[in-house]
Protein backbone atom coordinates (compact mmCIF):
# COMPACT_ATOMS: atom_id res chain seq x y z
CA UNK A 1 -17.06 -2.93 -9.95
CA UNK A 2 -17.62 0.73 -8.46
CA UNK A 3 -18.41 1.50 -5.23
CA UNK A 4 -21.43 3.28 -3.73
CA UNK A 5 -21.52 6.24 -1.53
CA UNK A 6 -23.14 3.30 0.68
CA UNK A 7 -20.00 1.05 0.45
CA UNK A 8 -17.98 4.12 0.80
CA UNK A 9 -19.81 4.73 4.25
CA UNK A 10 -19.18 0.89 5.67
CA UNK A 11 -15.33 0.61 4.31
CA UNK A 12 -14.22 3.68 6.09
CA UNK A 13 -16.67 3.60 9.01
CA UNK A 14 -18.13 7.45 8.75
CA UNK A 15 -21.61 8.50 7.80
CA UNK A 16 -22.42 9.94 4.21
CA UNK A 17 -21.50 13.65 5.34
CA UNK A 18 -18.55 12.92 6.67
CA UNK A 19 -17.63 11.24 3.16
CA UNK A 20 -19.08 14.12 1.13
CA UNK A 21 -16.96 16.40 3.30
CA UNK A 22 -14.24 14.81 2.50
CA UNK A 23 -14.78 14.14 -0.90
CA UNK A 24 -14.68 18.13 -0.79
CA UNK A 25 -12.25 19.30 1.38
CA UNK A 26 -9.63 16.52 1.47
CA UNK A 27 -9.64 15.14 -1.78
CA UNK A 28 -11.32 11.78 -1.46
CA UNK A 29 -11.27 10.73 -5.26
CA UNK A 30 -15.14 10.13 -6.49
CA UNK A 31 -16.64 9.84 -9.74
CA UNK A 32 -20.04 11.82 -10.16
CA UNK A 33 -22.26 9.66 -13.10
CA UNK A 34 -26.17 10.31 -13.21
CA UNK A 35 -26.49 12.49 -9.98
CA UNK A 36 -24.27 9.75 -7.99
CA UNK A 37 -20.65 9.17 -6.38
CA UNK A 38 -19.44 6.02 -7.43
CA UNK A 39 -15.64 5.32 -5.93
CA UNK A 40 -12.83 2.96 -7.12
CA UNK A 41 -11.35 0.84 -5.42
CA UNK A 42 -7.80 1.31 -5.79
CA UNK A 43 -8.14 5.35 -5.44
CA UNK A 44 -9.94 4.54 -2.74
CA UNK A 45 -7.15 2.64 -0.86
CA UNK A 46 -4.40 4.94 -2.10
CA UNK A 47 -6.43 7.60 -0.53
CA UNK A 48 -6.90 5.99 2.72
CA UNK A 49 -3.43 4.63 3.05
CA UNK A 50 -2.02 8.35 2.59
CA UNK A 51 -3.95 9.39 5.18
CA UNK A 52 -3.76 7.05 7.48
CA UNK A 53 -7.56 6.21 7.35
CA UNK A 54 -7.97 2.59 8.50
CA UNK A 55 -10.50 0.61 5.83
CA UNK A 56 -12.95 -1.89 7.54
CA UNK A 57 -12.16 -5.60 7.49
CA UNK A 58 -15.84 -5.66 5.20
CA UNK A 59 -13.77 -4.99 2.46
CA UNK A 60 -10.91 -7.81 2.31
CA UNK A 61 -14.42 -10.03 2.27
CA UNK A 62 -15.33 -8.05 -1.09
CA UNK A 63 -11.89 -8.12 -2.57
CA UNK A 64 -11.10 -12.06 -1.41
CA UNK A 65 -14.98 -12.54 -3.59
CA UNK A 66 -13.84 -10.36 -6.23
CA UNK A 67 -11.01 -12.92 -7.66
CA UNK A 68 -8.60 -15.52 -6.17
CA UNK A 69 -7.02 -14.80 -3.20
CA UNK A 70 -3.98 -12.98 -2.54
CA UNK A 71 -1.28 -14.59 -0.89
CA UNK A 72 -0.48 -13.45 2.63
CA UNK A 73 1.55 -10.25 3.14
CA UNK A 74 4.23 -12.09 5.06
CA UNK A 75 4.78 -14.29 2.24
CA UNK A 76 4.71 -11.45 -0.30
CA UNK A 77 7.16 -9.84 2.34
CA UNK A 78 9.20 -12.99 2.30
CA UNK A 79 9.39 -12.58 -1.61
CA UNK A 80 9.86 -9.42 -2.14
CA UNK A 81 12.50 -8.97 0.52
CA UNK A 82 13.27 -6.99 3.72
CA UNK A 83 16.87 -4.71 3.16
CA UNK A 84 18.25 -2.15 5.32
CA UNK A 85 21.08 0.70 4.69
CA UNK A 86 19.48 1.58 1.58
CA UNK A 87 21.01 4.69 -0.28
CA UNK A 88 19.59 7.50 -0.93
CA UNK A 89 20.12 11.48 -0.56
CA UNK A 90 17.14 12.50 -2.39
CA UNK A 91 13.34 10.74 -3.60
CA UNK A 92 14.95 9.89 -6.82
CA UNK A 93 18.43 8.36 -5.25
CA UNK A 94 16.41 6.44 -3.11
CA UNK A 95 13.87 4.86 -5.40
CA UNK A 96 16.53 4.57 -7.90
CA UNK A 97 18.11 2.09 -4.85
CA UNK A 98 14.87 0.64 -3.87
CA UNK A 99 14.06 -0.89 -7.26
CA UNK A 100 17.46 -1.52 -8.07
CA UNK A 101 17.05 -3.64 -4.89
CA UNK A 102 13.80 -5.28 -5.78
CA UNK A 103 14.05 -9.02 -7.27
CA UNK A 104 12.57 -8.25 -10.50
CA UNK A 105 12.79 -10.48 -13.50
CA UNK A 106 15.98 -9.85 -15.72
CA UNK A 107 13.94 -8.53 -18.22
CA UNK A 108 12.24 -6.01 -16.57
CA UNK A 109 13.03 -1.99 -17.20
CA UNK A 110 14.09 -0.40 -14.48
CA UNK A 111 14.84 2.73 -15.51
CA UNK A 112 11.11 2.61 -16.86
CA UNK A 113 9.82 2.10 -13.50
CA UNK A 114 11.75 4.48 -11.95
CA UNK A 115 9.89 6.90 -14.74
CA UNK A 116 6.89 5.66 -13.53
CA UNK A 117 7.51 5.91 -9.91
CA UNK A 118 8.51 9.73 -10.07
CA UNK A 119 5.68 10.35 -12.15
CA UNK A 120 3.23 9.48 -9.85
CA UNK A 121 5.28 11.07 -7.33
CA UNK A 122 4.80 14.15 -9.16
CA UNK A 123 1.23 13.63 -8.83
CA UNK A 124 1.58 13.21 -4.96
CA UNK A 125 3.50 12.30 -2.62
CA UNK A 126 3.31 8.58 -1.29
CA UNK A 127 4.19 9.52 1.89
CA UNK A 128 2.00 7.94 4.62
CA UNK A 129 3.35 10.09 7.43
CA UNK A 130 5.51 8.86 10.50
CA UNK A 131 8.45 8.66 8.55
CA UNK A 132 6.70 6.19 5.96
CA UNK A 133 5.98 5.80 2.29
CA UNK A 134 4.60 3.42 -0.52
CA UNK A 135 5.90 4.42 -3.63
CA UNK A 136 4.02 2.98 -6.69
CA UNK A 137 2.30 4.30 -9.61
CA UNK A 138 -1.53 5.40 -10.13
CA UNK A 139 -2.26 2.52 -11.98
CA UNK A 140 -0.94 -0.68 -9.97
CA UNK A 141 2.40 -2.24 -11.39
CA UNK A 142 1.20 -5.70 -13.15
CA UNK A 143 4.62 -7.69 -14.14
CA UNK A 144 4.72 -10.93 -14.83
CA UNK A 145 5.98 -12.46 -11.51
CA UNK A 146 5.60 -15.77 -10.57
CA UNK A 147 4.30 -14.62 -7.43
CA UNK A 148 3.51 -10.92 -5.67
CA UNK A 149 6.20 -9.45 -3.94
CA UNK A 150 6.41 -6.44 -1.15
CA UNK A 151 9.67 -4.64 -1.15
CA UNK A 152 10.58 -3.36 2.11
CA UNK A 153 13.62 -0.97 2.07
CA UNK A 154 15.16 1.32 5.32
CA UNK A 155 17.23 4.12 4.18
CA UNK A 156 20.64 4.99 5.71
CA UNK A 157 19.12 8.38 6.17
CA UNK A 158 15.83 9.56 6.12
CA UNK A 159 15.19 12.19 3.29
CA UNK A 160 12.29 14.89 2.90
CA UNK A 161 9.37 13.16 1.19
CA UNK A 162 6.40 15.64 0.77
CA UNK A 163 4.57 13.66 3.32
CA UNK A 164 1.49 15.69 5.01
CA UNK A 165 3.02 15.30 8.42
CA UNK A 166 6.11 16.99 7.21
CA UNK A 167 8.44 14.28 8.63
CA UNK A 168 11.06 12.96 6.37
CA UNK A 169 11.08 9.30 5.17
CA UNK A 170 13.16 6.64 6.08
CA UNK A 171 10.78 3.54 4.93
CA UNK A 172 9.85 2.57 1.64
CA UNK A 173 7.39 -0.03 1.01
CA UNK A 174 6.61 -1.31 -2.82
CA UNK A 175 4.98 -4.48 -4.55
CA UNK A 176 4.60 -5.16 -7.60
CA UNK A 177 1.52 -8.13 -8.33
CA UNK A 178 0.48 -10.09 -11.47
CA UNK A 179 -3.09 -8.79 -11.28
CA UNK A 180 -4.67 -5.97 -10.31
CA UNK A 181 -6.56 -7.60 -8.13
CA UNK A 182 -3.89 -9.20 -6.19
CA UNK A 183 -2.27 -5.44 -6.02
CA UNK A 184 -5.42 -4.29 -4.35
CA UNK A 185 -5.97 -7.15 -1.93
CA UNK A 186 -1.64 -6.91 -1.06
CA UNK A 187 -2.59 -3.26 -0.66
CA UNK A 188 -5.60 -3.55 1.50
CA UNK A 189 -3.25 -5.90 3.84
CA UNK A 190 -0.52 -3.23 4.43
CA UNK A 191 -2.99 -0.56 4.70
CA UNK A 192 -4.35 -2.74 7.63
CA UNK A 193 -1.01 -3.33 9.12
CA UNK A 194 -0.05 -0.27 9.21
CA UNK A 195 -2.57 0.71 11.53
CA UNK A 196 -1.64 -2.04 13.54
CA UNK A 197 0.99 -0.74 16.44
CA UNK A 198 2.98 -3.45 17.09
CA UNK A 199 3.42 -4.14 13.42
CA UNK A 200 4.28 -0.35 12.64
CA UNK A 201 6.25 0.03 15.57
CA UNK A 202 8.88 -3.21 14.68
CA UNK A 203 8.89 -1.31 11.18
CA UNK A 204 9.63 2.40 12.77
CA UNK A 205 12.28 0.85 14.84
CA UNK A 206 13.83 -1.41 12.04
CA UNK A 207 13.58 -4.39 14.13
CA UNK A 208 15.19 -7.52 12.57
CA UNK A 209 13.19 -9.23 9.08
CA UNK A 210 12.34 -12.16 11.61
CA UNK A 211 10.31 -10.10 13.79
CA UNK A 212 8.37 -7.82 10.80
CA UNK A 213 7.46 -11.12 9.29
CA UNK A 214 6.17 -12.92 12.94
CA UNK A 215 4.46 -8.85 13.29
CA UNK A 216 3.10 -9.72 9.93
CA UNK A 217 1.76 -13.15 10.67
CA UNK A 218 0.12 -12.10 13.51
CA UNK A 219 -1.73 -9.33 12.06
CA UNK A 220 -3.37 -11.89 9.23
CA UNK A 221 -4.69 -14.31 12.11
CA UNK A 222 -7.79 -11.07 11.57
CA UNK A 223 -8.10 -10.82 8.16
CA UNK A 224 -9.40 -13.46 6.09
CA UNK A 225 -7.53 -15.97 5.05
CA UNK A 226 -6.74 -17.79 1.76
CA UNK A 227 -10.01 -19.44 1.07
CA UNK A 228 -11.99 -16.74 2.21
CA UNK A 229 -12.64 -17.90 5.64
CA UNK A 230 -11.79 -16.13 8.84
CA UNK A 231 -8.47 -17.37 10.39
CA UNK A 232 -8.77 -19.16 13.27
């Protein structure tokens, strides 16, 4: 379902100018039917993850009510897989490595992601700033995986990225989800954890996979959890 200027105003914490003033000077992706802003949710996220704009909590409670639960990110993490030393010279070396690195089903294209990928890279960059992006597509990659997995690669070298901060990028996150809705919730949860400084700085510092995932464990004791409750 769309969201309202109102739910706009709650999710990102800033009064209706502020999100009109954005919607016009830094790109906030809105949808103007019958005299009205209605906002998606996935833009929505992209466009707060780029920009480092943390989302209010209110919305995991929306996208938990929305469809089942996601699993937790550190168990996403878990499967997906935390690699260092990555490859990479350039964007496409490097996401060329990354989803070579993924554990994707056997019969998944990879050279057909990696289209995708750069597309939407074409689009925009990913980056996140502080040396971090999230590399996906505009519409969220739906494979079918027996579970949702988060892909998180360190490069041997960090390469220039686009990002908005100008700093090159040395971290790639990715996930690819069997819904859409899963996608958004996994998304929502890295978005949040990101902002969260002891989980981004273990990730800046490419601390061990042990720690990310105990970072990453922490962090979900405030979101809520997997049947909708608050963790205690």
């Amino acid at each position: 379902m769309p969201l309202s200027l109102r739910d706009i105003t709650r999710f990102l914490n800033a009064s209706e100018a502020t999100i009109l003033r954005w919607i016009k000077q830094r790109g906030l992706p809105a949808h103007r039917i019958g005299g009205q802003y209605h906002f998606h949710k996935a833009e929505l996220l992209e466009w707060a993850t780029s920009r480092q704009i943390k989302v209010s909590t209110e919305m995991f409670d929306q996208l938990e009510s929305d469809a089942a639960p996601a699993p937790s990110l550190s168990a996403a993490l878990e499967a997906g897989g935390i690699f260092y030393q990555i490859p990479g010279s350039n964007r496409e070396a490097a996401l060329r490595a990354l989803i070579q690195t993924m554990p994707l089903p056997k019969d998944v294209d990879r050279e057909l992601l990696l289209h995708f990928f750069l597309a939407r890279e074409a689009l925009a960059s990913t980056a996140i700033g502080d040396g971090i992006a999230i590399p996906h597509v505009r519409s969220p990659i739906v494979l079918h995986v027996p579970r949702p997995l988060v892909t998180l690669c360190f490069l041997t070298q960090p390469i220039e990225y686009g990002a908005l901060d100008g700093k090159p990028v040395g971290v790639l996150f990715s996930m690819i989800s069997p819904t859409v809705h899963i996608h958004l919730q996994l998304l929502s949860r890295l978005s949040f954890a990101l902002h969260d400084c002891g989980f981004k700085g273990v990730v800046s510092r490419q601390g061990r996979s042990e720690e990310i995932l105990q970072e990453a464990r922490r962090i979900e004791e405030h979101l809520p959890a997997a049947d909708g409750k608050a963790a205690d």
